[in-house]
Protein backbone atom coordinates (compact mmCIF):
# COMPACT_ATOMS: atom_id res chain seq x y z
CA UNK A 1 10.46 58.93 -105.93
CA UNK A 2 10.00 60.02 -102.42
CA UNK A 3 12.67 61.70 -100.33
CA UNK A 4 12.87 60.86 -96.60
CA UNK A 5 11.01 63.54 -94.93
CA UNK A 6 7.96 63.09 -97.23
CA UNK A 7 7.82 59.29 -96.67
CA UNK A 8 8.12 59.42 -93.14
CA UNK A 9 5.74 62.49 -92.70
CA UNK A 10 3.28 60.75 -94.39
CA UNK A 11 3.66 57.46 -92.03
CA UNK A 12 4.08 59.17 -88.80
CA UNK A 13 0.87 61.05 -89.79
CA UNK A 14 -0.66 57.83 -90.17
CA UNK A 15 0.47 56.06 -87.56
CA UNK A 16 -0.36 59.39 -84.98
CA UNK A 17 -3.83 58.78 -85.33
CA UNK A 18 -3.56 56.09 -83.38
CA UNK A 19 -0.31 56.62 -81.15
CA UNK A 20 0.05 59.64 -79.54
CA UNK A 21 4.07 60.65 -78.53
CA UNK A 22 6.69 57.83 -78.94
CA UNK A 23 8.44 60.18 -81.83
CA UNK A 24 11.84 58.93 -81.12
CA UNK A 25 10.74 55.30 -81.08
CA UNK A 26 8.46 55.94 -84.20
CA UNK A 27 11.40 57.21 -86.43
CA UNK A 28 13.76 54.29 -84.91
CA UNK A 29 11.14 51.72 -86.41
CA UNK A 30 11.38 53.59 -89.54
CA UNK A 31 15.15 53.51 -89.87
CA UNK A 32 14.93 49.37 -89.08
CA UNK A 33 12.62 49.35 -91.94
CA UNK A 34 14.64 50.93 -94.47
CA UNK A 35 17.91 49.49 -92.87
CA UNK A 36 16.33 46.01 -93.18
CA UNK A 37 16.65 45.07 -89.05
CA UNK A 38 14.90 43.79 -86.36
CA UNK A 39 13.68 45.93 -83.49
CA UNK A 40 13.67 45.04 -79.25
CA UNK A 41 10.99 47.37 -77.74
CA UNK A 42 11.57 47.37 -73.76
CA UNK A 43 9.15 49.15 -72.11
CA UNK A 44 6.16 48.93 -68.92
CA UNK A 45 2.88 47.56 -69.32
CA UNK A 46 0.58 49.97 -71.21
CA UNK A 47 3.15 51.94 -72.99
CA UNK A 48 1.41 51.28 -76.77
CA UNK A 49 4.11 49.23 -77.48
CA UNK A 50 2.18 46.43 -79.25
CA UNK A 51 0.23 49.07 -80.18
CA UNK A 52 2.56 51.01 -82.26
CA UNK A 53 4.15 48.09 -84.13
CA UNK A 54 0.50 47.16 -85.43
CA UNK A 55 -0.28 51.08 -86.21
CA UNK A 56 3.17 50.66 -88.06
CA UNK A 57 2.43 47.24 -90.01
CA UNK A 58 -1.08 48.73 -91.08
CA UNK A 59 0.69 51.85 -92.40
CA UNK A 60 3.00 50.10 -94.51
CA UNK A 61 0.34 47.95 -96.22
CA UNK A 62 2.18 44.73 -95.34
CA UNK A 63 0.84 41.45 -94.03
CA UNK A 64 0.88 41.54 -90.46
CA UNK A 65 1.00 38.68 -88.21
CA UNK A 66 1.08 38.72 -83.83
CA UNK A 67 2.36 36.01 -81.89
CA UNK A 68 1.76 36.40 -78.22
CA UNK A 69 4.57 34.33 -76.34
CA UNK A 70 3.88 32.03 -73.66
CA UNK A 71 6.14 29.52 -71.77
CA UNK A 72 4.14 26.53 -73.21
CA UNK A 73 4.95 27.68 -76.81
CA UNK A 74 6.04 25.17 -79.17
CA UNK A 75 8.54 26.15 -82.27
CA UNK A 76 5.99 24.79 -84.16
CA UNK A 77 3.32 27.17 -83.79
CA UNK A 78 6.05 29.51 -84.62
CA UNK A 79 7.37 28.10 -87.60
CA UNK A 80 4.44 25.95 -88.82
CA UNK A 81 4.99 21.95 -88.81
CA UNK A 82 4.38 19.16 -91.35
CA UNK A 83 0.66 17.97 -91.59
CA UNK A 84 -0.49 14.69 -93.00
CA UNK A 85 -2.75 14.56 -95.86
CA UNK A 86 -5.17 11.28 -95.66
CA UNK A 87 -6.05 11.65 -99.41
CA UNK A 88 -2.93 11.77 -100.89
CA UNK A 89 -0.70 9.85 -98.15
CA UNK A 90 1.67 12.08 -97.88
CA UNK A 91 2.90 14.95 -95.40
CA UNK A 92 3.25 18.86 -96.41
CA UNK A 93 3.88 22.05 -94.93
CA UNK A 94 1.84 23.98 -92.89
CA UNK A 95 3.28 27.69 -92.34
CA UNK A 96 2.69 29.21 -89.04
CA UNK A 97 2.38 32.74 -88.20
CA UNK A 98 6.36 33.69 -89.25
CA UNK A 99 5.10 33.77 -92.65
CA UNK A 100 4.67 37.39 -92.96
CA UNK A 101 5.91 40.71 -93.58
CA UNK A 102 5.72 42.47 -90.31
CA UNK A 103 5.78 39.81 -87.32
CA UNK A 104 5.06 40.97 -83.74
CA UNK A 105 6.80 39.12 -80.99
CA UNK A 106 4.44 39.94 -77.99
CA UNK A 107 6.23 39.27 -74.59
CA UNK A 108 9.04 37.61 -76.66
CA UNK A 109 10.79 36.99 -72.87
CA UNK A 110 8.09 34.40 -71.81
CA UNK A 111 9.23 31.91 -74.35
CA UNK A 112 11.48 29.23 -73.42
CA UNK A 113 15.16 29.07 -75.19
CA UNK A 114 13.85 25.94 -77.83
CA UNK A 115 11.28 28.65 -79.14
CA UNK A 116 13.82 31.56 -79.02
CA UNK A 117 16.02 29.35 -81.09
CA UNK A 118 13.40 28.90 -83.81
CA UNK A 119 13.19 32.13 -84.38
CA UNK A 120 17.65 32.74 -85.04
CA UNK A 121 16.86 31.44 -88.58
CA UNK A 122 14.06 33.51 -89.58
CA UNK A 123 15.68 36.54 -87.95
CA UNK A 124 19.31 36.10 -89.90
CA UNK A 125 18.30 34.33 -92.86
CA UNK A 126 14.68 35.08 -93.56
CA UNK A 127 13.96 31.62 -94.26
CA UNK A 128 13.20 28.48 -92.18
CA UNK A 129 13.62 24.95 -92.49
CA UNK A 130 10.19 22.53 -91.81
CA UNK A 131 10.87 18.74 -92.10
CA UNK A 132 13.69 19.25 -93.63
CA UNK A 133 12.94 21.66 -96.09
CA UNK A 134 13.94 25.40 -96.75
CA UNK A 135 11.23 27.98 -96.85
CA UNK A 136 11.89 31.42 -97.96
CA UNK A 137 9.95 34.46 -95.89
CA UNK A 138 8.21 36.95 -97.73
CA UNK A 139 9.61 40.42 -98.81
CA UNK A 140 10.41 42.33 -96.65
CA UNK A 141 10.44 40.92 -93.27
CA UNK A 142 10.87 42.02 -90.05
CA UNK A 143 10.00 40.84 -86.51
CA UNK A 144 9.96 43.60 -83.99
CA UNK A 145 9.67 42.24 -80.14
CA UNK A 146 8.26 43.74 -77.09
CA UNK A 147 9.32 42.83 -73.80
CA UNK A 148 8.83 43.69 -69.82
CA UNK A 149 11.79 44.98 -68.13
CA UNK A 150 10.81 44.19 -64.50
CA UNK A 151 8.41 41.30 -64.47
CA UNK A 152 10.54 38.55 -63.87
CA UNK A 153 8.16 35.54 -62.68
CA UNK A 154 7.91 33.07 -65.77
CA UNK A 155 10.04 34.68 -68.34
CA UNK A 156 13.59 33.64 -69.95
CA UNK A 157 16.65 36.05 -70.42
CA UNK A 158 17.09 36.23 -74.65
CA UNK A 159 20.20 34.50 -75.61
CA UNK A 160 23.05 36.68 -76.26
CA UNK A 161 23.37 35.28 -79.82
CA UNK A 162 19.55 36.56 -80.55
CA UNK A 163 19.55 40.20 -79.06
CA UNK A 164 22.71 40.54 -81.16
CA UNK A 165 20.43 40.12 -84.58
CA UNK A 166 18.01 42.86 -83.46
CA UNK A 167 19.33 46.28 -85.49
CA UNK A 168 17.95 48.76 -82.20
CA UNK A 169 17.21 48.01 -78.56
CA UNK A 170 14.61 50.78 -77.54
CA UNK A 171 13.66 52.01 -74.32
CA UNK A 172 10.02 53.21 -74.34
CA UNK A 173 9.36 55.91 -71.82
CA UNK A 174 6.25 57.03 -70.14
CA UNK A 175 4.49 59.92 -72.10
CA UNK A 176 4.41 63.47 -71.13
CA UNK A 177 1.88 65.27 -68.99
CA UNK A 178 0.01 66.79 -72.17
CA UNK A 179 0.29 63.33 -74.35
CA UNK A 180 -1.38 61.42 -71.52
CA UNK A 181 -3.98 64.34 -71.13
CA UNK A 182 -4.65 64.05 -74.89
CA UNK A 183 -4.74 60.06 -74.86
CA UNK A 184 -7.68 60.34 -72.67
CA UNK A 185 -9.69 63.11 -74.36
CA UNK A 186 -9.45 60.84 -77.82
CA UNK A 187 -9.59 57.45 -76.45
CA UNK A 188 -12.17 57.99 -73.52
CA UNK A 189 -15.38 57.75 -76.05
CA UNK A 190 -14.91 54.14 -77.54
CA UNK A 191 -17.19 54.87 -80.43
CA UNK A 192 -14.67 57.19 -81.51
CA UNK A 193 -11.62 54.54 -82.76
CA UNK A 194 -9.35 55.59 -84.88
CA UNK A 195 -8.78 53.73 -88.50
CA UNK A 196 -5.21 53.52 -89.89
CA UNK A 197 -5.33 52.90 -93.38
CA UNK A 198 -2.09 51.97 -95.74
CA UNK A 199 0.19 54.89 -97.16
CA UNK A 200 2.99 52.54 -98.47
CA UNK A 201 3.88 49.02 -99.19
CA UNK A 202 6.59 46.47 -99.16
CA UNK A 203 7.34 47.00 -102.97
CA UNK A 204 7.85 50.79 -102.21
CA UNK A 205 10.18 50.48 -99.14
CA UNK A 206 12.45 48.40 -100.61
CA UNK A 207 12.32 50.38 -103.36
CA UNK A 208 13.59 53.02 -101.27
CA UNK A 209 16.17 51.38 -100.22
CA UNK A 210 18.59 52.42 -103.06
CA UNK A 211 18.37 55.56 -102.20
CA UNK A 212 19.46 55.11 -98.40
CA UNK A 213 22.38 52.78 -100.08
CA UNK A 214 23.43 56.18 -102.07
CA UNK A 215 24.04 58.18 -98.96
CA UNK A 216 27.61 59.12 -98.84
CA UNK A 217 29.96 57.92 -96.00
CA UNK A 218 33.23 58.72 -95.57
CA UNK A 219 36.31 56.82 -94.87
CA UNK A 220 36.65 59.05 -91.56
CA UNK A 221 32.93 58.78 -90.46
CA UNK A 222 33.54 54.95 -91.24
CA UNK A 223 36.90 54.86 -88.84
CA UNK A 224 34.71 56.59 -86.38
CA UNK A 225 32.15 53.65 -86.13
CA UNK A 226 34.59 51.34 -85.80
CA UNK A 227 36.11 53.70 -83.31
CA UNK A 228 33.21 53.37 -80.76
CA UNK A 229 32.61 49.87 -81.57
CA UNK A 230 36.05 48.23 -80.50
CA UNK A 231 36.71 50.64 -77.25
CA UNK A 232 33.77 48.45 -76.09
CA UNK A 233 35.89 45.58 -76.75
CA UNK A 234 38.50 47.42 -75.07
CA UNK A 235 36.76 47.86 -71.97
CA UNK A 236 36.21 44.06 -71.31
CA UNK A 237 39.78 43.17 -71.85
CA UNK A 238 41.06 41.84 -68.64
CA UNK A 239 44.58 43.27 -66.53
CA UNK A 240 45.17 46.87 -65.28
CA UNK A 241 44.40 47.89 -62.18
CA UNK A 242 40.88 49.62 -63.38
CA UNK A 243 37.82 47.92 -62.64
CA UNK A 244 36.47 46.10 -65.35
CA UNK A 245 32.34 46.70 -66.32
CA UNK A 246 32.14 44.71 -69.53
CA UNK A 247 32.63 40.87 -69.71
CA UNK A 248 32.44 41.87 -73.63
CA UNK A 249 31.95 44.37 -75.95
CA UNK A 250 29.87 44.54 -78.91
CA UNK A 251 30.19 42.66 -82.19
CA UNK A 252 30.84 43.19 -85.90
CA UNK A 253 27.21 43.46 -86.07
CA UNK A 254 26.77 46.36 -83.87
CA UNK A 255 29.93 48.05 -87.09
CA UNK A 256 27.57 47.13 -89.63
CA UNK A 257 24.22 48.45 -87.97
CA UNK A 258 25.63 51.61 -87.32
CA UNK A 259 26.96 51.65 -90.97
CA UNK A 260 23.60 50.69 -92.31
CA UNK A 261 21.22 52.45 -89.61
CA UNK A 262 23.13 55.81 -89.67
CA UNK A 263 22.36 56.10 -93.44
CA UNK A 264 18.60 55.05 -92.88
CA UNK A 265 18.64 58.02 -90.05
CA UNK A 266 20.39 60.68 -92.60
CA UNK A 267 18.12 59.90 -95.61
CA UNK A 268 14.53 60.51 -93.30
CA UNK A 269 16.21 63.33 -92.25
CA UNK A 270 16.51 64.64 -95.87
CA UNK A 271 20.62 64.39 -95.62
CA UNK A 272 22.79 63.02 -98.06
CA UNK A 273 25.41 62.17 -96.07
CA UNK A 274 25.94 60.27 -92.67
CA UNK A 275 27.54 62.91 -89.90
CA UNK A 276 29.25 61.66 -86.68
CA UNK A 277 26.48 63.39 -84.84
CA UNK A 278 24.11 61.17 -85.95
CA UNK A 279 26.63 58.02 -85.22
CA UNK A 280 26.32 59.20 -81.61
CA UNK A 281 22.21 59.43 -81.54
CA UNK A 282 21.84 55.95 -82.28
CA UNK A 283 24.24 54.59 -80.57
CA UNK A 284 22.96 53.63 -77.89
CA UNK A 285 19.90 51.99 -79.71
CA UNK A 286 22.71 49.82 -81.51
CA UNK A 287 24.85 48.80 -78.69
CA UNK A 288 23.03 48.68 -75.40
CA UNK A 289 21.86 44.86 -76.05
CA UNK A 290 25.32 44.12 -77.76
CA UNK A 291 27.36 44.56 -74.17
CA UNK A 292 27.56 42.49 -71.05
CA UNK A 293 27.89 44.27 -68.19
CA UNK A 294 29.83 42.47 -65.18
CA UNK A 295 28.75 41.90 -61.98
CA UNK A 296 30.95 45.04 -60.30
CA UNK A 297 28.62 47.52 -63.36
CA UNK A 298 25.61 46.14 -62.06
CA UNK A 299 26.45 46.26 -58.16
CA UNK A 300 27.07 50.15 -58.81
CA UNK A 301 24.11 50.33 -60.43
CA UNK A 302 26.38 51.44 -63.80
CA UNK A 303 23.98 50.49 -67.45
CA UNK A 304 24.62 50.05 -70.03
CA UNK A 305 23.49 53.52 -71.76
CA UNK A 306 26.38 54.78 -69.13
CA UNK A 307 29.00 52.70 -70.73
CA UNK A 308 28.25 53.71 -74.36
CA UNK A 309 27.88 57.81 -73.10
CA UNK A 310 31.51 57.25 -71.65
CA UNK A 311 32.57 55.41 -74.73
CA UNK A 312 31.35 58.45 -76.95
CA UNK A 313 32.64 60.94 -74.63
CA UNK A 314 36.20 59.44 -75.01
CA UNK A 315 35.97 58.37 -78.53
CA UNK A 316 37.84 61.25 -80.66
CA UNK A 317 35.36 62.96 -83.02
CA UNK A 318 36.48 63.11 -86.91
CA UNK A 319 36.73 66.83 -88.91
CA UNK A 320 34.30 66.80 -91.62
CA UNK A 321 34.85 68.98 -94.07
């Protein structure tokens, strides 16, 4: 059995051949994987954030499926629909893109609500319901989004209920100086494409899984999570004379992703045992779409990423022996 350097070496290796930088993000996407979440890429145009996620699905070996979002989207071309069959006079189910392993929700903002909606099923219960039938998704299955954070003409703010069933929320940055310098030496002769070919599969990541259930956590590490978890609640509890940045905090999701993400994170980086350091490096990717701020955070320009840093900062730190 693989440990979790070797697994992920071997996919970031991979998935480098076609990405160049994005290190942080690519080791995020490989903690949703083995923590079995969804993933919220935010990020400008041009960033290689669709093209990660398909770098990432060929990788894995697992069927891959894109679905560019549009405001005339249907749920049905989502989800599939019921199709009449003249021969035998009766209707059956046609699956639509969902049906996969790795689904790619391009522009996932542009949708309308009715087609945001379709996808709450999927997302929690990896299965969805055509003419009034259940449909289980394949093993395993993800849907990792994309989204512009400053176009604003024709898209629709994600419902508060859907953000809160993505595991991470990741902010993809421009690359460095060198990266960009090397992304034009390799991608400036288009006869010279890189091919990705598959170094794992479905089978063996959730294989893989047990062992990321093994890593230990103890009951003080544990307190800790819930620790930084409900002072966000405490923040958006009205009264005193303090100003108030949160209309609320973050959910019993946001406990259990930290629970389950923090052991992904410590078995890829060959640990066998979740730390509170590593609590505080992904917290942000857990909670930043699990908190509102209020209208006085946003006026003084105060995010989200603020809040949580201030939450850490006053959260007390366990003694691990």
């Amino acid at each position: 059995m693989l440990n979790g350097p070797a697994w992920s070496q071997k996919l970031r290796a991979e998935i480098g051949k076609a990405v160049i930088g994005q290190d942080a993000a690519v080791e995020r996407l490989l903690v949703a994987l083995l923590a079995n979440g969804h993933v919220l890429l935010e990020g400008m145009p041009g960033l290689a954030k669709t093209l990660l996620i398909k770098s990432l699905g060929t990788a894995l070996g697992v069927q891959f499926e894109r679905i560019q979002f549009t405001p005339d989207l249907l749920p049905s071309d989502v989800t599939g629909t019921m199709i009449f069959q003249p021969k035998t006079g009766e209707f059956s189910p046609h699956h639509g893109p969902i049906f996969a392993n790795l689904v790619l929700a391009d522009e996932i903002n542009r949708a309308p609500a009715k087609v945001q909606s379709a996808l709450l099923e999927a997302m929690q219960e990896r299965q969805v319901t055509i003419g009034g039938h259940t449909h289980p998704l394949p093993k395993p299955f993800f849907v990792m989004a994309t989204q512009n954070p400053v176009e604003q003409e024709g898209t629709y703010p994600l419902p508060e209920a859907q953000t809160d069933r993505f595991l991470f929320k990741l902010l993809v940055d421009y690359p460095t100086a060198e990266e960009e310098s090397t992304m034009m030496q390799r991608w400036g002769q288009v006869t010279k494409q890189p091919a990705i070919a598959p170094v794992s599969s479905g089978e063996e990541l959730i294989a893989l899984r047990a062992n990321v259930d093994a890593i230990h956590l103890s009951p003080a590490v544990q307190g800790y999570i819930l620790g930084l978890v409900r002072a966000t609640r405490a923040l958006a509890e009205k009264g005193g004379t303090s100003k108030r940045y949160l209309n609320f905090g973050a959910s019993p999701r946001a406990s259990l992703a930290l629970y389950q993400a923090g052991r992904a994170l410590a078995w890829l980086r060959g640990l066998d045992y979740l730390s509170p350091s590593l609590v505080q490096e992904i917290a942000p990717d857990v909670l930043r779409h699990r908190i509102g701020l209020t209208y006085e955070a946003e006026a003084e320009e105060i995010t989200s990423d603020k809040i949580i840093a201030q939450v850490i900062e006053r959260t007390p730190v366990p003694t691990i022996a």
